[in-house]
Protein backbone atom coordinates (compact mmCIF):
# COMPACT_ATOMS: atom_id res chain seq x y z
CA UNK A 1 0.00 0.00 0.00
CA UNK A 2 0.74 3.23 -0.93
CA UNK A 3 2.54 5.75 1.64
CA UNK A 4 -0.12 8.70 1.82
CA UNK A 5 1.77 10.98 3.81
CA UNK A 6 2.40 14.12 1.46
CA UNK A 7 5.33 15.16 3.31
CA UNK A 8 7.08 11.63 3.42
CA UNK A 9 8.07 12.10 -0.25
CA UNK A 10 10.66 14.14 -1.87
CA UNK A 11 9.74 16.80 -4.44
CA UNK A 12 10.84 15.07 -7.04
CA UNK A 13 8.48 12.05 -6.13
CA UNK A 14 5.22 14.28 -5.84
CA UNK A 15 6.26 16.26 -8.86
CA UNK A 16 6.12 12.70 -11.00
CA UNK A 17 2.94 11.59 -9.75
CA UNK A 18 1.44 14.88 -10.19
CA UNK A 19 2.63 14.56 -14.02
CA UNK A 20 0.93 11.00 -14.50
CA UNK A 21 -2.13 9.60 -16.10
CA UNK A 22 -3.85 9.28 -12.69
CA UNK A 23 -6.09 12.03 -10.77
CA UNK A 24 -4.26 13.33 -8.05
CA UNK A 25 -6.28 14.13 -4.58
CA UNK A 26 -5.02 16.22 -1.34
CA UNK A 27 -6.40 16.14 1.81
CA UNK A 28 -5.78 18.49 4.33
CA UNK A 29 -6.91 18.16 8.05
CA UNK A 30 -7.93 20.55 10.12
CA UNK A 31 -8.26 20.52 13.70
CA UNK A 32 -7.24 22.55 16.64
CA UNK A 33 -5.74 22.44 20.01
CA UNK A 34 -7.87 22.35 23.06
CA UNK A 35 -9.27 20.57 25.97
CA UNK A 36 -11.23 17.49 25.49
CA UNK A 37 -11.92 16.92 28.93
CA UNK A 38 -9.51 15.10 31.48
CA UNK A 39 -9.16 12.10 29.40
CA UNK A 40 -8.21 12.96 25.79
CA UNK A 41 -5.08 15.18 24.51
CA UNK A 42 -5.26 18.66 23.25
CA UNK A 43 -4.47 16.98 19.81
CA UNK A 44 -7.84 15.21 19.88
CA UNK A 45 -9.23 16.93 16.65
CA UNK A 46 -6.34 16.56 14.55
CA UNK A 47 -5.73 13.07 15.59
CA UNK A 48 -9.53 12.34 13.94
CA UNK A 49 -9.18 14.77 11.00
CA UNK A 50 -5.41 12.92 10.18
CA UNK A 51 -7.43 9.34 10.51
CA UNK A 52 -10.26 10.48 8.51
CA UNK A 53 -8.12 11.50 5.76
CA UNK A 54 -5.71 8.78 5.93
CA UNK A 55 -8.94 6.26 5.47
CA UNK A 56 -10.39 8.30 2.64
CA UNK A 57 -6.53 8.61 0.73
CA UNK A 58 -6.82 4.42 0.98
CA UNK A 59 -10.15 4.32 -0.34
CA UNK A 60 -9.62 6.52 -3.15
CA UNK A 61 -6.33 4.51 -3.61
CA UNK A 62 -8.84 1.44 -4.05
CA UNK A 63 -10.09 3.22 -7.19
CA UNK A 64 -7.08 3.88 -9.09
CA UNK A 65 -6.64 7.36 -7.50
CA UNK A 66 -3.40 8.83 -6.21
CA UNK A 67 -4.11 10.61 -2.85
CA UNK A 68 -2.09 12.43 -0.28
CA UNK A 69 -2.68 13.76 3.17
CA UNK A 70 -0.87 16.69 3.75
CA UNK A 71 0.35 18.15 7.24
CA UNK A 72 -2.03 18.68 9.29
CA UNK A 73 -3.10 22.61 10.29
CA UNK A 74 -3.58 21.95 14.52
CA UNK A 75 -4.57 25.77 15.21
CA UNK A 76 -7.83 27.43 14.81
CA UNK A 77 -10.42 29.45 16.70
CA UNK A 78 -11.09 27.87 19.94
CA UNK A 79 -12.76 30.40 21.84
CA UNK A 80 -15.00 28.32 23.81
CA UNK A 81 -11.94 26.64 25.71
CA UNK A 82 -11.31 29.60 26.85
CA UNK A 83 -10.08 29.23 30.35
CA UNK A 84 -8.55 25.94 30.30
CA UNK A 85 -4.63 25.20 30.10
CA UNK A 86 -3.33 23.84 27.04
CA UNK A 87 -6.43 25.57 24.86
CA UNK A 88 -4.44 27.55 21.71
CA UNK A 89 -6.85 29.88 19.81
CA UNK A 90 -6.07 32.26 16.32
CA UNK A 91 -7.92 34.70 15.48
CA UNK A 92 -10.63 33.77 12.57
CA UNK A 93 -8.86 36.18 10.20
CA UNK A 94 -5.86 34.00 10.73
CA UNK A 95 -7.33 30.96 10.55
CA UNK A 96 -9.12 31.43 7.16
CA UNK A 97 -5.99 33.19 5.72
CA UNK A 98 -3.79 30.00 6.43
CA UNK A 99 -6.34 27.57 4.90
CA UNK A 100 -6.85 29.73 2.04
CA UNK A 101 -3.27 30.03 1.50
CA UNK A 102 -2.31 26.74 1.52
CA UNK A 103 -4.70 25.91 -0.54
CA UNK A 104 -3.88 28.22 -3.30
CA UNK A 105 -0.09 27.73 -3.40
CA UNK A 106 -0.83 23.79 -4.44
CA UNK A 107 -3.27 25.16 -6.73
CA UNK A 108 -0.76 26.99 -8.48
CA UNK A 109 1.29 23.88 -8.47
CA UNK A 110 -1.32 22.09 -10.07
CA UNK A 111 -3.63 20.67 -7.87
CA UNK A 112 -6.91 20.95 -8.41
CA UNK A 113 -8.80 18.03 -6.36
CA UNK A 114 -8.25 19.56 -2.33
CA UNK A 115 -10.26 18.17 0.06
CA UNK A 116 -10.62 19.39 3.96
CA UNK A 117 -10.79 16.38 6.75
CA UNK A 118 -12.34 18.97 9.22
CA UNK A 119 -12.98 17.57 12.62
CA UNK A 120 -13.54 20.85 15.09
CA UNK A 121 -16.65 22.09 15.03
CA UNK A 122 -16.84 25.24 17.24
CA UNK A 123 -18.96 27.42 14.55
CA UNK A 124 -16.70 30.51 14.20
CA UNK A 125 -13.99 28.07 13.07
CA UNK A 126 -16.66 26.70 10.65
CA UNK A 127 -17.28 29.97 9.34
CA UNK A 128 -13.43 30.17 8.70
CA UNK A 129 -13.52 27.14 6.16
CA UNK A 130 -16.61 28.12 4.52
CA UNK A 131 -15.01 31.70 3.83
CA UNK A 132 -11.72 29.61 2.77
CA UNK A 133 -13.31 28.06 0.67
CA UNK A 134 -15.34 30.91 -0.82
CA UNK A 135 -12.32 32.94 -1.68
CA UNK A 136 -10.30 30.27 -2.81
CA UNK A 137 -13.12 29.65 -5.58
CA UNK A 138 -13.42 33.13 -6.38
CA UNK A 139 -10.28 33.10 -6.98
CA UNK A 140 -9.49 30.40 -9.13
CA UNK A 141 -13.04 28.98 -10.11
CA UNK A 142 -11.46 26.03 -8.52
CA UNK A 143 -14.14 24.29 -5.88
CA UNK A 144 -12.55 22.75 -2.29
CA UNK A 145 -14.48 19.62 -1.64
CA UNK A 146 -15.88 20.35 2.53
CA UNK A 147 -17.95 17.60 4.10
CA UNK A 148 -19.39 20.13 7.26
CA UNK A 149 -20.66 17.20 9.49
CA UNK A 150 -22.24 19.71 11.11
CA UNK A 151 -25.14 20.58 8.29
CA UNK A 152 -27.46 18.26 8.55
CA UNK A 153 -26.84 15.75 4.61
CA UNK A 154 -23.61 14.49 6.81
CA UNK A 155 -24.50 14.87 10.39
CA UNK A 156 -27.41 12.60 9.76
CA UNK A 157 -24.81 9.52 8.66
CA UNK A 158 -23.33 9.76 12.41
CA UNK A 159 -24.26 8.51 16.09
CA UNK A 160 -26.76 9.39 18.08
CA UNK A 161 -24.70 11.35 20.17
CA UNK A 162 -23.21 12.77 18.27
CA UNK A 163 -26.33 14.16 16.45
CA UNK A 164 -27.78 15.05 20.07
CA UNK A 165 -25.64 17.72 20.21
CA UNK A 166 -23.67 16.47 23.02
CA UNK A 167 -20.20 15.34 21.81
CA UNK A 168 -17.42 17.32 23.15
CA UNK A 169 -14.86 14.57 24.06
CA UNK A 170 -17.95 12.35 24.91
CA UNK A 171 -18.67 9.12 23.17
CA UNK A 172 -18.48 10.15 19.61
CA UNK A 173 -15.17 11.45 19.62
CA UNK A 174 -13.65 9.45 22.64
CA UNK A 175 -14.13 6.42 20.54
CA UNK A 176 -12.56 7.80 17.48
CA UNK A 177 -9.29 8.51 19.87
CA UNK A 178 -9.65 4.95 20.99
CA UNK A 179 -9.34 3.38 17.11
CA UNK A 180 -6.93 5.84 16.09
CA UNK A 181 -4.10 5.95 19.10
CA UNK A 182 -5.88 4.68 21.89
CA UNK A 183 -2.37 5.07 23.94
CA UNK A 184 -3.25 8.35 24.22
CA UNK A 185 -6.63 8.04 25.97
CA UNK A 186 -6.36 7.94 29.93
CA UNK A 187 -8.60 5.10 29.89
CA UNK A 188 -9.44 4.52 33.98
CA UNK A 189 -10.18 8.69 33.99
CA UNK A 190 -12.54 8.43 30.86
CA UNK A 191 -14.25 4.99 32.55
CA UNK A 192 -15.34 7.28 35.16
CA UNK A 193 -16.98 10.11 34.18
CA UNK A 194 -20.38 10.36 34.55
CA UNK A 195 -22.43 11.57 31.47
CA UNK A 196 -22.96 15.01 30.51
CA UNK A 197 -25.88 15.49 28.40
CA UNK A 198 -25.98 18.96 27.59
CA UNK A 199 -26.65 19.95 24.21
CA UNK A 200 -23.67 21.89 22.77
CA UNK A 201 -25.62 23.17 19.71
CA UNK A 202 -28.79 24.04 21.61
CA UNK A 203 -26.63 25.99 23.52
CA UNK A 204 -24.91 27.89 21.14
CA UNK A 205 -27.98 28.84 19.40
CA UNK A 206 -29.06 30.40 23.12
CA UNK A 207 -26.50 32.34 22.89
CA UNK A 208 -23.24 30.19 25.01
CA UNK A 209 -19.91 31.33 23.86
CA UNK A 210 -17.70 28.84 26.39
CA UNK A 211 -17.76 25.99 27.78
CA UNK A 212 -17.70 26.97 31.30
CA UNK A 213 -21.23 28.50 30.91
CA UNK A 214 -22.82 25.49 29.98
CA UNK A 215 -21.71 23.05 32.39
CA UNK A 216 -18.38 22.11 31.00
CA UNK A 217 -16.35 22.61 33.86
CA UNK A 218 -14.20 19.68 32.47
CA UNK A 219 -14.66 20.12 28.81
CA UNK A 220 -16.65 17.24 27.95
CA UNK A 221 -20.24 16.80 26.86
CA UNK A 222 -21.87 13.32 26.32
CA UNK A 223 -20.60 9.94 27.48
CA UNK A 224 -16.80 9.22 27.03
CA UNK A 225 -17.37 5.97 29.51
CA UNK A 226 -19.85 4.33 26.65
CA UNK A 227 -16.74 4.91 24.29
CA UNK A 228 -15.24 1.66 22.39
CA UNK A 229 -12.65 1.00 19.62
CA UNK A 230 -15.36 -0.32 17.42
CA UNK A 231 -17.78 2.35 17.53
CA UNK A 232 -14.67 4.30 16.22
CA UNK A 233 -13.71 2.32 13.85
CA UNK A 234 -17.30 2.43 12.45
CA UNK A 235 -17.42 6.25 12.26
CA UNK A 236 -14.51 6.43 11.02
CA UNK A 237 -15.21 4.28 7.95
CA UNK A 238 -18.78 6.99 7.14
CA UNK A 239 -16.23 10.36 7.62
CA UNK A 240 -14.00 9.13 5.02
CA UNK A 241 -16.53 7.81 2.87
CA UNK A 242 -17.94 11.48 3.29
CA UNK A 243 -14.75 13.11 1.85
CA UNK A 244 -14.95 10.73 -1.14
CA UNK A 245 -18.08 11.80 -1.75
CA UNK A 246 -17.56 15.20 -1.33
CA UNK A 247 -14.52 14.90 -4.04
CA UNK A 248 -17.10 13.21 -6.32
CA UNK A 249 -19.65 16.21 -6.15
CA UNK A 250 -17.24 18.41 -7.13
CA UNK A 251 -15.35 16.56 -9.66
CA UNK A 252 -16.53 15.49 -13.26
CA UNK A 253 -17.10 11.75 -13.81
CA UNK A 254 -14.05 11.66 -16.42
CA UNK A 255 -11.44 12.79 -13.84
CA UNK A 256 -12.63 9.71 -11.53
């Protein structure tokens, strides 16, 4: 199998591949660094946004596609951590600029299939990708394929929890961390917490800005003690079967 990692190859080798008869796909995943409660890393969303893309570069391998997943970007706006060690936030000017830059030097390179493995979902950072990828298409008429689990065609394809609202280092993304370096998880801590079903997205439509105000005195929503490996592995599979998609609505049958 193919190694997918962008950065593992020399110029030379990318430069070849980008020459041949096959399509050519990057991913790039985006995440951030914050708390996810007392039992997952700060790295938590770019260690499911590196997985995600990593399973979608294999399938599209699968299909005669070359695919690469770039370095990760692991800072973004992460305002509602606020308040909690460890929590790095950028402002969204920032955060948009870097995404829409990175994107555009490989377009002028000669890439024109990018896809974002996005798995932080605090909304202003949202807004940041969509605006990304609004300039970047202004720019070069060139579309960035963006699966938003959080608009309801892909949210809908996911847990319960997580479609509750209520999955801030709870079960939805605990078990991710648990299939994709579950060395990383402090397993006992997570076994104990008791549930926390408070509805991050009804909140933020009442007007929440951080966790603290909501109950998240630990920055976690949901239930990370109903977590498993296989419920990860599961979800997993759906996310990168979401960025294939995503490629696919934005590419023309011939270059498939």
């Amino acid at each position: 199998m193919a190694d997918h990692n962008f950065a593992h190859h020399s110029w030379t080798e990318i430069r070849a591949l980008l020459d041949g008869a096959a399509p050519c796909v990057l991913i790039l995943p985006v995440g951030s660094t914050e708390a996810h409660g007392p039992h997952l890393p700060l790295s938590t969303d770019v260690i499911i946004a590196e997985e995600m893309a990593m399973r979608a570069a294999r399938k599209l391998e699968t299909r005669g596609e070359v695919a690469w997943v770039l370095p990760p970007v692991a800072y973004s706006v992460t305002d509602f951590s606020e308040g909690f060690v460890g929590s790095v936030s950028i402002t969204a000017e920032t955060a948009t600029a870097l995404v829409r830059d990175i994107c555009l030097s490989l377009i002028k390179q000669g890439f024109e299939r990018i896809a974002l493995a996005n798995a932080h979902l605090e909304p202003a950072h949202i807004a940041t990708l969509r605006a990304a990828c609004d300039e970047i298409q202004a720019r070069t008429g060139i579309a960035i394929a963006f699966p938003d689990i959080t608009r309801r065609r892909w949210a809908q394809m996911l847990t319960e929890e997580f479609q509750s609202g209520a999955c801030h280092a709870g079960r939805y993304e605990s078990s991710l961390v648990m299939s994709a370096q579950p060395e990383l998880v402090r397993d006992g801590v997570r076994a104990a917490l008791a549930p926390k079903l408070i509805s991050l997205s009804q909140a933020i439509r009442a007007g929440a800005t951080r966790f603290t105000e909501i109950g998240g005195e630990q920055a976690y929503f949901g239930s990370p003690a109903e977590a498993s490996s296989e419920e990860g592995e599961r979800t997993f599979d759906i996310l990168a079967g979401m960025i294939v998609t995503a490629l696919d609505d934005i590419s023309p049958a011939e270059n498939r």
